[in-house]
N, C-alpha and C. Protein backbone atom coordinates (compact mmCIF):
# COMPACT_ATOMS: atom_id res chain seq x y z
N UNK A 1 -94.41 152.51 -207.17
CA UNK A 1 -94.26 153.16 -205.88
C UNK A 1 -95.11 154.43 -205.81
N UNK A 2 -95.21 155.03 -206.86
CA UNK A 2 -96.34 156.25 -206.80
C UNK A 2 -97.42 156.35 -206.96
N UNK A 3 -97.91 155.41 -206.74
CA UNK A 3 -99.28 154.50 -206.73
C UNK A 3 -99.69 153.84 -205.37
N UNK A 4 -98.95 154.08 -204.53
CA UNK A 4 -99.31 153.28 -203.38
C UNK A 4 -99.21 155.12 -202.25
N UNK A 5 -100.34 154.93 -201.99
CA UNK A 5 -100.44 156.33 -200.69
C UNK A 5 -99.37 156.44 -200.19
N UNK A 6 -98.89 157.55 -199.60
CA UNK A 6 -98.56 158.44 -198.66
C UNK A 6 -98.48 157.40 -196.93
N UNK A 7 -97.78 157.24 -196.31
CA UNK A 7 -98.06 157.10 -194.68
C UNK A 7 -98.95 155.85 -194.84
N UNK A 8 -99.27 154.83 -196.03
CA UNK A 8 -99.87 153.62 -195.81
C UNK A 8 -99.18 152.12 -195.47
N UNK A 9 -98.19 152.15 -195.38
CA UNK A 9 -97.10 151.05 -195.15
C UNK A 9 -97.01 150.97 -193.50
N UNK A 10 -96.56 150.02 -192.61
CA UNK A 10 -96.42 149.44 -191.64
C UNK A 10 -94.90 149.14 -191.04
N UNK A 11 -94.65 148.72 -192.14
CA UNK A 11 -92.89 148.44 -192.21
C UNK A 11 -92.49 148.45 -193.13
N UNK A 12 -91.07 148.44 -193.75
CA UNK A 12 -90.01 148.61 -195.10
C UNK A 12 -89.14 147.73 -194.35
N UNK A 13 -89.18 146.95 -195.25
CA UNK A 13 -87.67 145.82 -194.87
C UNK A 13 -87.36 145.62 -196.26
N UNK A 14 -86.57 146.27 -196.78
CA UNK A 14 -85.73 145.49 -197.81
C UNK A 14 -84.27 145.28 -198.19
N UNK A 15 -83.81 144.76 -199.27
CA UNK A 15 -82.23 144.87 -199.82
C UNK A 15 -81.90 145.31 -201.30
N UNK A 16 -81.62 146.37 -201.02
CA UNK A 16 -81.45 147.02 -202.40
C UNK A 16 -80.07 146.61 -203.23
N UNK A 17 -79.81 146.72 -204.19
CA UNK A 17 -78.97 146.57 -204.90
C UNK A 17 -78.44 147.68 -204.66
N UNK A 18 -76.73 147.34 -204.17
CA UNK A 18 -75.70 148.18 -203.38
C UNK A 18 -74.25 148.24 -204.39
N UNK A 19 -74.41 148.08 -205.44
CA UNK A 19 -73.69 147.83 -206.10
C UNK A 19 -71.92 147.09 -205.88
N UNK A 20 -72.16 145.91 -205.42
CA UNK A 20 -71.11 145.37 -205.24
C UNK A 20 -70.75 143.72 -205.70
N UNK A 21 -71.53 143.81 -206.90
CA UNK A 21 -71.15 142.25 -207.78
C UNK A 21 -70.33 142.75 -208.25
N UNK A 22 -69.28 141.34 -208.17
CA UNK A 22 -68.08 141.26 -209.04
C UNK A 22 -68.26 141.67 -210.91
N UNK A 23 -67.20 142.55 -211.36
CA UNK A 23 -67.76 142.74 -212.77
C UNK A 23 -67.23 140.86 -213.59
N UNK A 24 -68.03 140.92 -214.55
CA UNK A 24 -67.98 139.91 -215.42
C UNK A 24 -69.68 139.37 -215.39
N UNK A 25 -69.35 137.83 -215.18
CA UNK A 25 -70.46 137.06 -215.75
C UNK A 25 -71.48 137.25 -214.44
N UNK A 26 -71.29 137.24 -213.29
CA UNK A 26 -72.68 137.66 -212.11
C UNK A 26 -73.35 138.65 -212.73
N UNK A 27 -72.54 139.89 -212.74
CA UNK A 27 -72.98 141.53 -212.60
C UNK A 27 -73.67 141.03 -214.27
N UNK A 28 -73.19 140.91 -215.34
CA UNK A 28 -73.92 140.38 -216.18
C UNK A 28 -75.09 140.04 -216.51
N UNK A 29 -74.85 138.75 -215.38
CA UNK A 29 -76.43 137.98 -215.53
C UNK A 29 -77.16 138.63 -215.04
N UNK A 30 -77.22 139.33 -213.77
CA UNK A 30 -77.84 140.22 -212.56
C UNK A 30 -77.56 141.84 -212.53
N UNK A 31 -77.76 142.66 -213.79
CA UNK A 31 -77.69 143.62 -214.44
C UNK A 31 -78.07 144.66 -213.34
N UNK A 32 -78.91 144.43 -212.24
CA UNK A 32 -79.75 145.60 -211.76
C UNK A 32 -78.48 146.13 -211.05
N UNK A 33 -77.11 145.49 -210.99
CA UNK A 33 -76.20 146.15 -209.67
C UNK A 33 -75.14 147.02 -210.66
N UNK A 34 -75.33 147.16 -211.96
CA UNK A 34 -74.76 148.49 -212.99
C UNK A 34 -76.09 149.99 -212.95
N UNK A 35 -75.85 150.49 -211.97
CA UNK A 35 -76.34 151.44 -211.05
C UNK A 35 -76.06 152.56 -211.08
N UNK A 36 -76.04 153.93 -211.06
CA UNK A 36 -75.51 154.99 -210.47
C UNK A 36 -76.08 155.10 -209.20
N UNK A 37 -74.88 154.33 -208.08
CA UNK A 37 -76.00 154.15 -207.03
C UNK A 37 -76.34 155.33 -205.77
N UNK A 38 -75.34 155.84 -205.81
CA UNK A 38 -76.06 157.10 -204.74
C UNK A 38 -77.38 157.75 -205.40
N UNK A 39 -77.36 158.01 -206.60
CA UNK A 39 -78.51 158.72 -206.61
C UNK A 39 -79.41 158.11 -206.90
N UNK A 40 -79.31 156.61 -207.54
CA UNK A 40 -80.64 155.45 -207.59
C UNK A 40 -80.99 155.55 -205.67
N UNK A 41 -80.54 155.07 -205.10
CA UNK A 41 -80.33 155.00 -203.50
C UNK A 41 -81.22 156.30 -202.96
N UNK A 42 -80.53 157.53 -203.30
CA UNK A 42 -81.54 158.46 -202.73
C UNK A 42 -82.96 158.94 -203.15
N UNK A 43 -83.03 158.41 -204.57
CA UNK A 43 -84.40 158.06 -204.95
C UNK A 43 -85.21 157.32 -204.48
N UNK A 44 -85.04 156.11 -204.41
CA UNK A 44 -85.79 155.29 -203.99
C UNK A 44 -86.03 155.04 -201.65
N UNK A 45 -84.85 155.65 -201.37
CA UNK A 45 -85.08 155.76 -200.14
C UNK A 45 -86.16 157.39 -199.65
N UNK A 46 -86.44 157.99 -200.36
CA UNK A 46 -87.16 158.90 -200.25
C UNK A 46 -88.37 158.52 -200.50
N UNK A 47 -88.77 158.14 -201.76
CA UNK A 47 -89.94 157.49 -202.42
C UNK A 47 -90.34 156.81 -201.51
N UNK A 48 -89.79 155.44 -200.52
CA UNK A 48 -90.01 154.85 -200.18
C UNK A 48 -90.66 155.17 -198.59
N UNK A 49 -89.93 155.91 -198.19
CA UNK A 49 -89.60 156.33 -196.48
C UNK A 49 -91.11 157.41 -196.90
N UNK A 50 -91.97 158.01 -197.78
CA UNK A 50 -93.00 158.94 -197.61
C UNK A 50 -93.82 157.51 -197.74
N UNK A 51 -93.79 156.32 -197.70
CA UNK A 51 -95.13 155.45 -197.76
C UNK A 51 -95.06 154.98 -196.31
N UNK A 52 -94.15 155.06 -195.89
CA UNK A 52 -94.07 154.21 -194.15
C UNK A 52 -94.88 155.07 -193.52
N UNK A 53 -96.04 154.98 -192.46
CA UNK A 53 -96.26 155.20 -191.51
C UNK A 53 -95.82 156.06 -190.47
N UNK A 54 -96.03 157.12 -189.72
CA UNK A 54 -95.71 157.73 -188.78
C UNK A 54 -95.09 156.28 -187.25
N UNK A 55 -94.24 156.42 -186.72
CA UNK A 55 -93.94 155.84 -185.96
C UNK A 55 -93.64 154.69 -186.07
N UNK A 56 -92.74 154.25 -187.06
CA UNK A 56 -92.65 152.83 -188.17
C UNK A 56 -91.21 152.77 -187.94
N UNK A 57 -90.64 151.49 -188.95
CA UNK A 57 -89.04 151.30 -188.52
C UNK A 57 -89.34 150.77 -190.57
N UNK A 58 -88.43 151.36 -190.61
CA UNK A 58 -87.73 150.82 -192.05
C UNK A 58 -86.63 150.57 -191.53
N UNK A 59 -85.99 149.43 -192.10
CA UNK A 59 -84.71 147.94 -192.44
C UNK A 59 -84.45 148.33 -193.42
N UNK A 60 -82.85 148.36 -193.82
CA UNK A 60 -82.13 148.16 -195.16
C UNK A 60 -81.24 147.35 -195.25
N UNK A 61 -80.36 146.29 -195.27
CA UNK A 61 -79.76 145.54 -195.77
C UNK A 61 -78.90 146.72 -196.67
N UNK A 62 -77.46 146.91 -196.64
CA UNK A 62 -76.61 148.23 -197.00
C UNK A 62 -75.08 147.31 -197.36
N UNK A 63 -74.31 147.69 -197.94
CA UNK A 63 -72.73 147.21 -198.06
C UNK A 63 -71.73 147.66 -197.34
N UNK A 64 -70.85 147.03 -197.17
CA UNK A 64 -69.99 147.41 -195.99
C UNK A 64 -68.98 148.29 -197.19
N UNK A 65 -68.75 147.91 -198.16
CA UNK A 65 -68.37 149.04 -198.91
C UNK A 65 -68.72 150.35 -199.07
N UNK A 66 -69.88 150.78 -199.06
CA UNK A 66 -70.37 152.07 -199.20
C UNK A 66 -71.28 152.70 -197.71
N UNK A 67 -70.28 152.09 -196.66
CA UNK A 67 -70.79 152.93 -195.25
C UNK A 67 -71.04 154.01 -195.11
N UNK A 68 -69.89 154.72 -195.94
CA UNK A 68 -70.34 156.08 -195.35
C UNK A 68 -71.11 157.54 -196.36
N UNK A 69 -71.29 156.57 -197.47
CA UNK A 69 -72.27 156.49 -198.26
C UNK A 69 -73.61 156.67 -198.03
N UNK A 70 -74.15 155.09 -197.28
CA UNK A 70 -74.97 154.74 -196.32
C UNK A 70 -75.56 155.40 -195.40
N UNK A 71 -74.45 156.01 -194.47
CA UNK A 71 -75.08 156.84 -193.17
C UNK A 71 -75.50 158.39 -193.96
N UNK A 72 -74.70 158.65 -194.53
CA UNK A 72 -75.42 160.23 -195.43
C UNK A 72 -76.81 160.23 -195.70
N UNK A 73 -76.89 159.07 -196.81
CA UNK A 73 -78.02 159.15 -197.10
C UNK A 73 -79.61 158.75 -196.00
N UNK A 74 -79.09 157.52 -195.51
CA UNK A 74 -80.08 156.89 -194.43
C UNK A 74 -80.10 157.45 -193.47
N UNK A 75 -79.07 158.07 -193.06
CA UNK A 75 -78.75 158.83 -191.16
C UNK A 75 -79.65 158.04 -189.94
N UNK A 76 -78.92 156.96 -190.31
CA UNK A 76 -79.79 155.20 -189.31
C UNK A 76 -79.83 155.90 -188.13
N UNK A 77 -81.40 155.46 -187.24
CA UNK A 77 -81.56 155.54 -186.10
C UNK A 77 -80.17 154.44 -185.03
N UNK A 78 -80.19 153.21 -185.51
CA UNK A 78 -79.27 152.21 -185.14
C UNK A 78 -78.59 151.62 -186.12
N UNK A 79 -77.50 150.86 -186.35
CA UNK A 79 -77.04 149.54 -186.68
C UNK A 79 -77.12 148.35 -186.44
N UNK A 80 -77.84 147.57 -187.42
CA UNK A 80 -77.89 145.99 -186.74
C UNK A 80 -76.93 145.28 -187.37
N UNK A 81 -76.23 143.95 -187.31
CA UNK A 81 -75.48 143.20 -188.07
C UNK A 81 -75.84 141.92 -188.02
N UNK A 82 -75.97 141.58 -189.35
CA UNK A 82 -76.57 140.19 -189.39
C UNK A 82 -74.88 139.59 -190.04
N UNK A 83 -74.90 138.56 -189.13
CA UNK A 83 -73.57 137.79 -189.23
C UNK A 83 -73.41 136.33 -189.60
N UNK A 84 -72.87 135.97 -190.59
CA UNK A 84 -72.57 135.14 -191.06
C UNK A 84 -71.10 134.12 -191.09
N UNK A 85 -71.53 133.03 -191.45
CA UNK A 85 -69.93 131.73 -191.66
C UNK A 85 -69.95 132.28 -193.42
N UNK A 86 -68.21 132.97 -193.76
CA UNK A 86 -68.37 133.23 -195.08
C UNK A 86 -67.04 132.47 -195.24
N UNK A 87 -67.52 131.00 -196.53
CA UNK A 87 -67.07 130.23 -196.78
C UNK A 87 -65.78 130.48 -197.67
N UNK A 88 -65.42 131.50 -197.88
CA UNK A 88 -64.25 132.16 -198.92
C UNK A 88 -63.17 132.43 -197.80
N UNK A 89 -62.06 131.71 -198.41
CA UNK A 89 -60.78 131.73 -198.03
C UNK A 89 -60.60 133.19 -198.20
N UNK A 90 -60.37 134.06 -197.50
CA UNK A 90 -59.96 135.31 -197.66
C UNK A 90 -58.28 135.36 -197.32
N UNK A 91 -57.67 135.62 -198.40
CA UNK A 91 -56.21 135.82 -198.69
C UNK A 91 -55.47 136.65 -199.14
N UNK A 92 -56.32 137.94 -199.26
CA UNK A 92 -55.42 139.19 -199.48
C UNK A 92 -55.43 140.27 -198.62
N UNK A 93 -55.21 139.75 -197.52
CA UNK A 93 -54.84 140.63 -196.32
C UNK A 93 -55.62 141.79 -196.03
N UNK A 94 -56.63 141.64 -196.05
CA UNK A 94 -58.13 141.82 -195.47
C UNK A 94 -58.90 141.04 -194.56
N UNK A 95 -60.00 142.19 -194.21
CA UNK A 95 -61.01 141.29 -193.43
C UNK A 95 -62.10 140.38 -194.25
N UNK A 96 -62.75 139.54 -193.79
CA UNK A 96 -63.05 138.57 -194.53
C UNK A 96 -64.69 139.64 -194.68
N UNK A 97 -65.48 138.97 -195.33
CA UNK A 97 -66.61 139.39 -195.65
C UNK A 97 -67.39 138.65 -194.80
N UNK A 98 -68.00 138.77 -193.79
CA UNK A 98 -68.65 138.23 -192.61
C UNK A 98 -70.07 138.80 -192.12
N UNK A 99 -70.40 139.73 -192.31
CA UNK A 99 -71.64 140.15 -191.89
C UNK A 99 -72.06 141.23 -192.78
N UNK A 100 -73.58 141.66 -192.52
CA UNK A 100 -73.98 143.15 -193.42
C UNK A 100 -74.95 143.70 -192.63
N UNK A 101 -74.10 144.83 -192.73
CA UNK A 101 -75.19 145.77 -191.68
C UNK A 101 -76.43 145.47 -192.38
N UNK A 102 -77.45 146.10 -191.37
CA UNK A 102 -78.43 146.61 -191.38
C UNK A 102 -79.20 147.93 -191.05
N UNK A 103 -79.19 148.87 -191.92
CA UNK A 103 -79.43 150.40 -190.88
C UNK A 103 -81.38 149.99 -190.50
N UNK A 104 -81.07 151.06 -189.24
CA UNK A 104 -82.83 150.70 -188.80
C UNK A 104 -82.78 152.45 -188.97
N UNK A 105 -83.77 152.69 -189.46
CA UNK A 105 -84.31 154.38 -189.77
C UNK A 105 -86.06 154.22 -189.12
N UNK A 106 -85.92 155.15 -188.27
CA UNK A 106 -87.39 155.44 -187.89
C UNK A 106 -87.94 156.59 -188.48
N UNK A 107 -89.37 156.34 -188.17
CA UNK A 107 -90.53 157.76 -188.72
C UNK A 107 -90.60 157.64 -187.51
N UNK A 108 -90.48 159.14 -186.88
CA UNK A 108 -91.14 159.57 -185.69
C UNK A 108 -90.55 158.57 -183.78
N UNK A 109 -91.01 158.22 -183.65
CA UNK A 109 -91.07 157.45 -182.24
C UNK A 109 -91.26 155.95 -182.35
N UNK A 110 -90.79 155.03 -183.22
CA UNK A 110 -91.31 153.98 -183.37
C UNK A 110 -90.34 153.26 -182.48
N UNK A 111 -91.02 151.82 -182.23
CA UNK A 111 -90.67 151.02 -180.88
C UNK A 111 -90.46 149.67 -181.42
N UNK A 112 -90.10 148.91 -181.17
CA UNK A 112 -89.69 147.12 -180.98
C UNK A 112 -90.96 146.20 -180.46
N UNK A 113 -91.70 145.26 -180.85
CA UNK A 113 -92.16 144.67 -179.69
C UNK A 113 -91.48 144.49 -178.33
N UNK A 114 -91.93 144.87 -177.53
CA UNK A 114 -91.18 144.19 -175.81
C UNK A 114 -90.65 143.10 -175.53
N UNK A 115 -89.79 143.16 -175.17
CA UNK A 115 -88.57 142.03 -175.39
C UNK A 115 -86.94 142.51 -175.42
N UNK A 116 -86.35 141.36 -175.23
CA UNK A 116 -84.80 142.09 -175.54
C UNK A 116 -84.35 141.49 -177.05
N UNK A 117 -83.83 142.76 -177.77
CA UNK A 117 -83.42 142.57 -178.72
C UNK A 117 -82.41 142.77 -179.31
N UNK A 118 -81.05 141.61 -179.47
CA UNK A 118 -80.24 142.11 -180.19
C UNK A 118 -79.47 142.97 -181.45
N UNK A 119 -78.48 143.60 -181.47
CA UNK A 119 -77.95 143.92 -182.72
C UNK A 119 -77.14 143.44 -183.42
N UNK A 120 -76.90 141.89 -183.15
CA UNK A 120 -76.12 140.76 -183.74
C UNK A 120 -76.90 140.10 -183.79
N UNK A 121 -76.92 139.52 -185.17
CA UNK A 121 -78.05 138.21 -185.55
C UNK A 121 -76.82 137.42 -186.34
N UNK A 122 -77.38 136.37 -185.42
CA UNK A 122 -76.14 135.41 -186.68
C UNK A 122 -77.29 134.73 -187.37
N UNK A 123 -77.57 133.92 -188.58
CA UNK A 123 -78.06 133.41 -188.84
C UNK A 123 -77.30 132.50 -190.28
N UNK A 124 -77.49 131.66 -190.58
CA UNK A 124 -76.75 130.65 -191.61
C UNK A 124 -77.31 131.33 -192.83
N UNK A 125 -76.01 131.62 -193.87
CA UNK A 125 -76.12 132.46 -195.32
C UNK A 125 -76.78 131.06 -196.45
N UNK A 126 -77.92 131.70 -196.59
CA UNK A 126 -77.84 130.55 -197.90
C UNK A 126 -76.87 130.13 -198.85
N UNK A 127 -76.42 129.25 -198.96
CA UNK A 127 -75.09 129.02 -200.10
C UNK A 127 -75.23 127.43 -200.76
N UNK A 128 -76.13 126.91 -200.44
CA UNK A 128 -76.14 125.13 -201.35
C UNK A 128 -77.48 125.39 -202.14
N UNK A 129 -76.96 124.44 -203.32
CA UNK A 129 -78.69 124.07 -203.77
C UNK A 129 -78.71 122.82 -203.75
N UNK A 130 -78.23 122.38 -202.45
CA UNK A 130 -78.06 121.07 -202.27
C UNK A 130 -79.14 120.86 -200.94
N UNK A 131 -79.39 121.96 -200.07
CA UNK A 131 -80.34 122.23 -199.02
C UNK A 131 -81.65 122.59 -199.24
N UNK A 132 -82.64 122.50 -197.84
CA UNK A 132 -83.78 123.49 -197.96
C UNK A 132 -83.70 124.40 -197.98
N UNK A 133 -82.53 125.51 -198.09
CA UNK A 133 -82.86 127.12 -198.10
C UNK A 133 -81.59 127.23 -198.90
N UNK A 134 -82.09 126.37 -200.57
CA UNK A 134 -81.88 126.68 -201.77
C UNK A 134 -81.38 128.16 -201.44
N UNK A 135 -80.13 128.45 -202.31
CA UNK A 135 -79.51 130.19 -202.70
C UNK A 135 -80.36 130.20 -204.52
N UNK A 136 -81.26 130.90 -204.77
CA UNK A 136 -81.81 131.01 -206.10
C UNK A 136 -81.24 132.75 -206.44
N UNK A 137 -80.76 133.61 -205.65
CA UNK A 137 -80.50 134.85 -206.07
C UNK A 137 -79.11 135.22 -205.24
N UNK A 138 -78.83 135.68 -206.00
CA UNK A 138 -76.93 135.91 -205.20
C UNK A 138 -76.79 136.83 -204.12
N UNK A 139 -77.87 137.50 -203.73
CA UNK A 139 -77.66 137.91 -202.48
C UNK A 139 -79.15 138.02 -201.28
N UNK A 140 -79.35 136.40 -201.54
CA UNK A 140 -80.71 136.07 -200.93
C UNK A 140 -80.33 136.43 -199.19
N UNK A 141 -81.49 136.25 -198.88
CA UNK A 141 -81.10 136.39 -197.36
C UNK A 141 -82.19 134.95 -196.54
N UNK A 142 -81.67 134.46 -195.61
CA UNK A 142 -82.29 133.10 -194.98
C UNK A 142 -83.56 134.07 -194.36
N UNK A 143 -85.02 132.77 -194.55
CA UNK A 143 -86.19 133.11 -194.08
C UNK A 143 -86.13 133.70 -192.53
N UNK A 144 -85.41 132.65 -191.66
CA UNK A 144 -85.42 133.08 -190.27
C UNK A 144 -85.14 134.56 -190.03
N UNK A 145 -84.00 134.89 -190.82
CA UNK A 145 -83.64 135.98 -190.60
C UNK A 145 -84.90 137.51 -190.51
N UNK A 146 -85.13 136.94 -191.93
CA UNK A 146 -86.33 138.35 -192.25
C UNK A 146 -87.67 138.10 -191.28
N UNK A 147 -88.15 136.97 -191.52
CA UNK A 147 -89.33 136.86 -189.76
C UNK A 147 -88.19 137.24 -188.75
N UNK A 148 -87.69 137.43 -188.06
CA UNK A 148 -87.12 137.75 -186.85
C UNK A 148 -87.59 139.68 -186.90
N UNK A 149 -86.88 139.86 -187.91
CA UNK A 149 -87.17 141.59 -188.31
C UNK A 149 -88.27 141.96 -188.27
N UNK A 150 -89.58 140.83 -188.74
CA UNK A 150 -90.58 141.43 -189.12
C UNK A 150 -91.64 141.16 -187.57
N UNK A 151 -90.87 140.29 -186.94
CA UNK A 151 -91.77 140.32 -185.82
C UNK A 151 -91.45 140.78 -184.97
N UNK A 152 -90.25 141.40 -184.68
CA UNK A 152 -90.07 142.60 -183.81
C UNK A 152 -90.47 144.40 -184.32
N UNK A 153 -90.70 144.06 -184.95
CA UNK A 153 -91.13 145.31 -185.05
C UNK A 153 -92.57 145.83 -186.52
N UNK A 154 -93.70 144.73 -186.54
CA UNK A 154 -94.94 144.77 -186.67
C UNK A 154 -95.82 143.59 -186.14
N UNK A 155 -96.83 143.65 -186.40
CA UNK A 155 -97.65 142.90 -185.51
C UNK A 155 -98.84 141.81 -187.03
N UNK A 156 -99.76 140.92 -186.83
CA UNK A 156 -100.71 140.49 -187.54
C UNK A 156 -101.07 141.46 -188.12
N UNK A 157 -101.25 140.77 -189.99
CA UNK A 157 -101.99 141.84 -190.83
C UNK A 157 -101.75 143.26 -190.86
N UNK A 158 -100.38 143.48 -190.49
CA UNK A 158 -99.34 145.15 -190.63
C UNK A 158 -98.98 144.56 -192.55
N UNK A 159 -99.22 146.15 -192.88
CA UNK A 159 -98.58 145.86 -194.52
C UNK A 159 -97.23 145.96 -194.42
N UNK A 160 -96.48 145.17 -195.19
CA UNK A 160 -94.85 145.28 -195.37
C UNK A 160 -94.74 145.78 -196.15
N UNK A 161 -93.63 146.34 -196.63
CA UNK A 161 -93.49 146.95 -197.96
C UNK A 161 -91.74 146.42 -197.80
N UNK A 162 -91.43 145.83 -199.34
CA UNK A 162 -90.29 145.86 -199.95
C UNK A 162 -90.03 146.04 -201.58
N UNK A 163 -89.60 147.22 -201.94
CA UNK A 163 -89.54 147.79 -203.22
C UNK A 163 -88.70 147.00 -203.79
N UNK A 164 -87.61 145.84 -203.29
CA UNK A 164 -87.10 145.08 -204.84
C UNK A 164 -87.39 143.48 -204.56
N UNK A 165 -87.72 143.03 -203.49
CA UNK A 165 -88.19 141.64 -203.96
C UNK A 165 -87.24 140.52 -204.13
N UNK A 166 -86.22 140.47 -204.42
CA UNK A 166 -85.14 139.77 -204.71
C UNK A 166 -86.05 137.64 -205.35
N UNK A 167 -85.60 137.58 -204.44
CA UNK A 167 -85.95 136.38 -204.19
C UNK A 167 -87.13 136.07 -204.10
N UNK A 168 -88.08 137.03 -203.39
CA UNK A 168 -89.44 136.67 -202.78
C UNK A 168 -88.92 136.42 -201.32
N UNK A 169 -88.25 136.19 -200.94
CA UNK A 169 -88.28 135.82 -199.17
C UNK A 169 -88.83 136.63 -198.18
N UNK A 170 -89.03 138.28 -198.70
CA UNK A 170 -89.73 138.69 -197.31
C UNK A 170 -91.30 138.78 -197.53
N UNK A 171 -91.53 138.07 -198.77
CA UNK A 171 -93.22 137.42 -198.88
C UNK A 171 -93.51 136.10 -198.26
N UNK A 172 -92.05 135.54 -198.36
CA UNK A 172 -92.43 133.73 -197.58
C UNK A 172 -92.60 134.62 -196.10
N UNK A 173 -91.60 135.15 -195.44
CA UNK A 173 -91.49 135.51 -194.48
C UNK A 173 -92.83 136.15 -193.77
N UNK A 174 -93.51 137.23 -194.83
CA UNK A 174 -94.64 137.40 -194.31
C UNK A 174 -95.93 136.61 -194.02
N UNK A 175 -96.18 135.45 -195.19
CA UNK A 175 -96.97 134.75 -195.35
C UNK A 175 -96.88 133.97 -193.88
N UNK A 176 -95.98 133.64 -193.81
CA UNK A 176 -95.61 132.86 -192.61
C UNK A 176 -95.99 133.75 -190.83
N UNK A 177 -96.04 134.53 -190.96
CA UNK A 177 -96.24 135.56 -189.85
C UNK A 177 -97.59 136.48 -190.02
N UNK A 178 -98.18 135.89 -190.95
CA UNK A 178 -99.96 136.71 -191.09
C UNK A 178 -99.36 137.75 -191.23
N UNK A 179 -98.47 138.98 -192.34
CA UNK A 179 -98.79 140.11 -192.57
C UNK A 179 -99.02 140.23 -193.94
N UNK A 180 -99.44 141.34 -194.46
CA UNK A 180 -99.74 141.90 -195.67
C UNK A 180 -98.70 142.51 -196.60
């Protein structure tokens, strides 16, 4: 990340590790979510937010556990919610786990392509590897989803930037939409 200029990025869409795998054999296998995460979080959202562009929109993908966590550190221009069918019987008298925000943080004055755009996205959670949109990482996110983000708010050959990568999906996503 300190290798890449100052104000050279286009957009930030990513999903950071929010620390909320179950402890045992996930958090295990998938080590990066044993964290000290506020201050991993305010590291890397700083680091990150000096490469975006003047008048840009950085996306985060955030936990509904650590909201107010979240707004401290990010102080989101908006909230989006990407909403999901979550296949878990929820039975301990709670709300079920159904959607995850999204904070939108701007540099400066940045805008949407023209159009109307919601702040509810439903879109289908990857969960078979019995389908085309294979789940290969435990908190992948469906292609549609991330092109929807990325084409409202950059255009052809805009650089993306996402500092963890997960899966690779917001590279299919770009590939698919001519950006960089």
């Amino acid at each position: 990340m300190k290798e890449i200029p100052d104000k050279s990025v286009d957009l930030i869409l990513t999903d950071p590790p929010y620390g909320i795998l179950p402890k045992g054999k996930l958090q295990d296998r998938f080590n990066w979510d044993n964290i000290d995460l506020i201050p991993f979080t305010e590291k890397w959202f700083g680091e990150s937010f000096r490469k975006l562009k003047d008048n840009r929109f950085l996306f985060t993908f955030w936990s509904q556990k650590y909201l107010k966590e979240g707004f401290r550190i990010f102080n989101p221009d908006r909230m989006i919610f990407w909403r999901y069918d979550n296949l878990i019987n929820v039975s301990s008298g709670d709300f079920a786990y159904d959607y995850e925000p999204i904070f939108v943080i701007k540099k400066g004055n940045a805008k949407l392509v023209t159009g109307k755009h919601s702040c509810d996205l439903h879109f289908t959670k990857p969960q078979s590897n019995f389908r085309k949109d294979k789940l290969v990482h435990p908190t992948q996110k469906p292609i549609g989803l991330l092109e929807n983000l990325i084409r409202i708010a950059s255009k052809k050959n805009d650089i993306i930037l996402d500092p963890f990568m997960g899966s690779g999906t917001t590279i299919v996503a770009c590939k698919k939409l001519e950006r960089n």
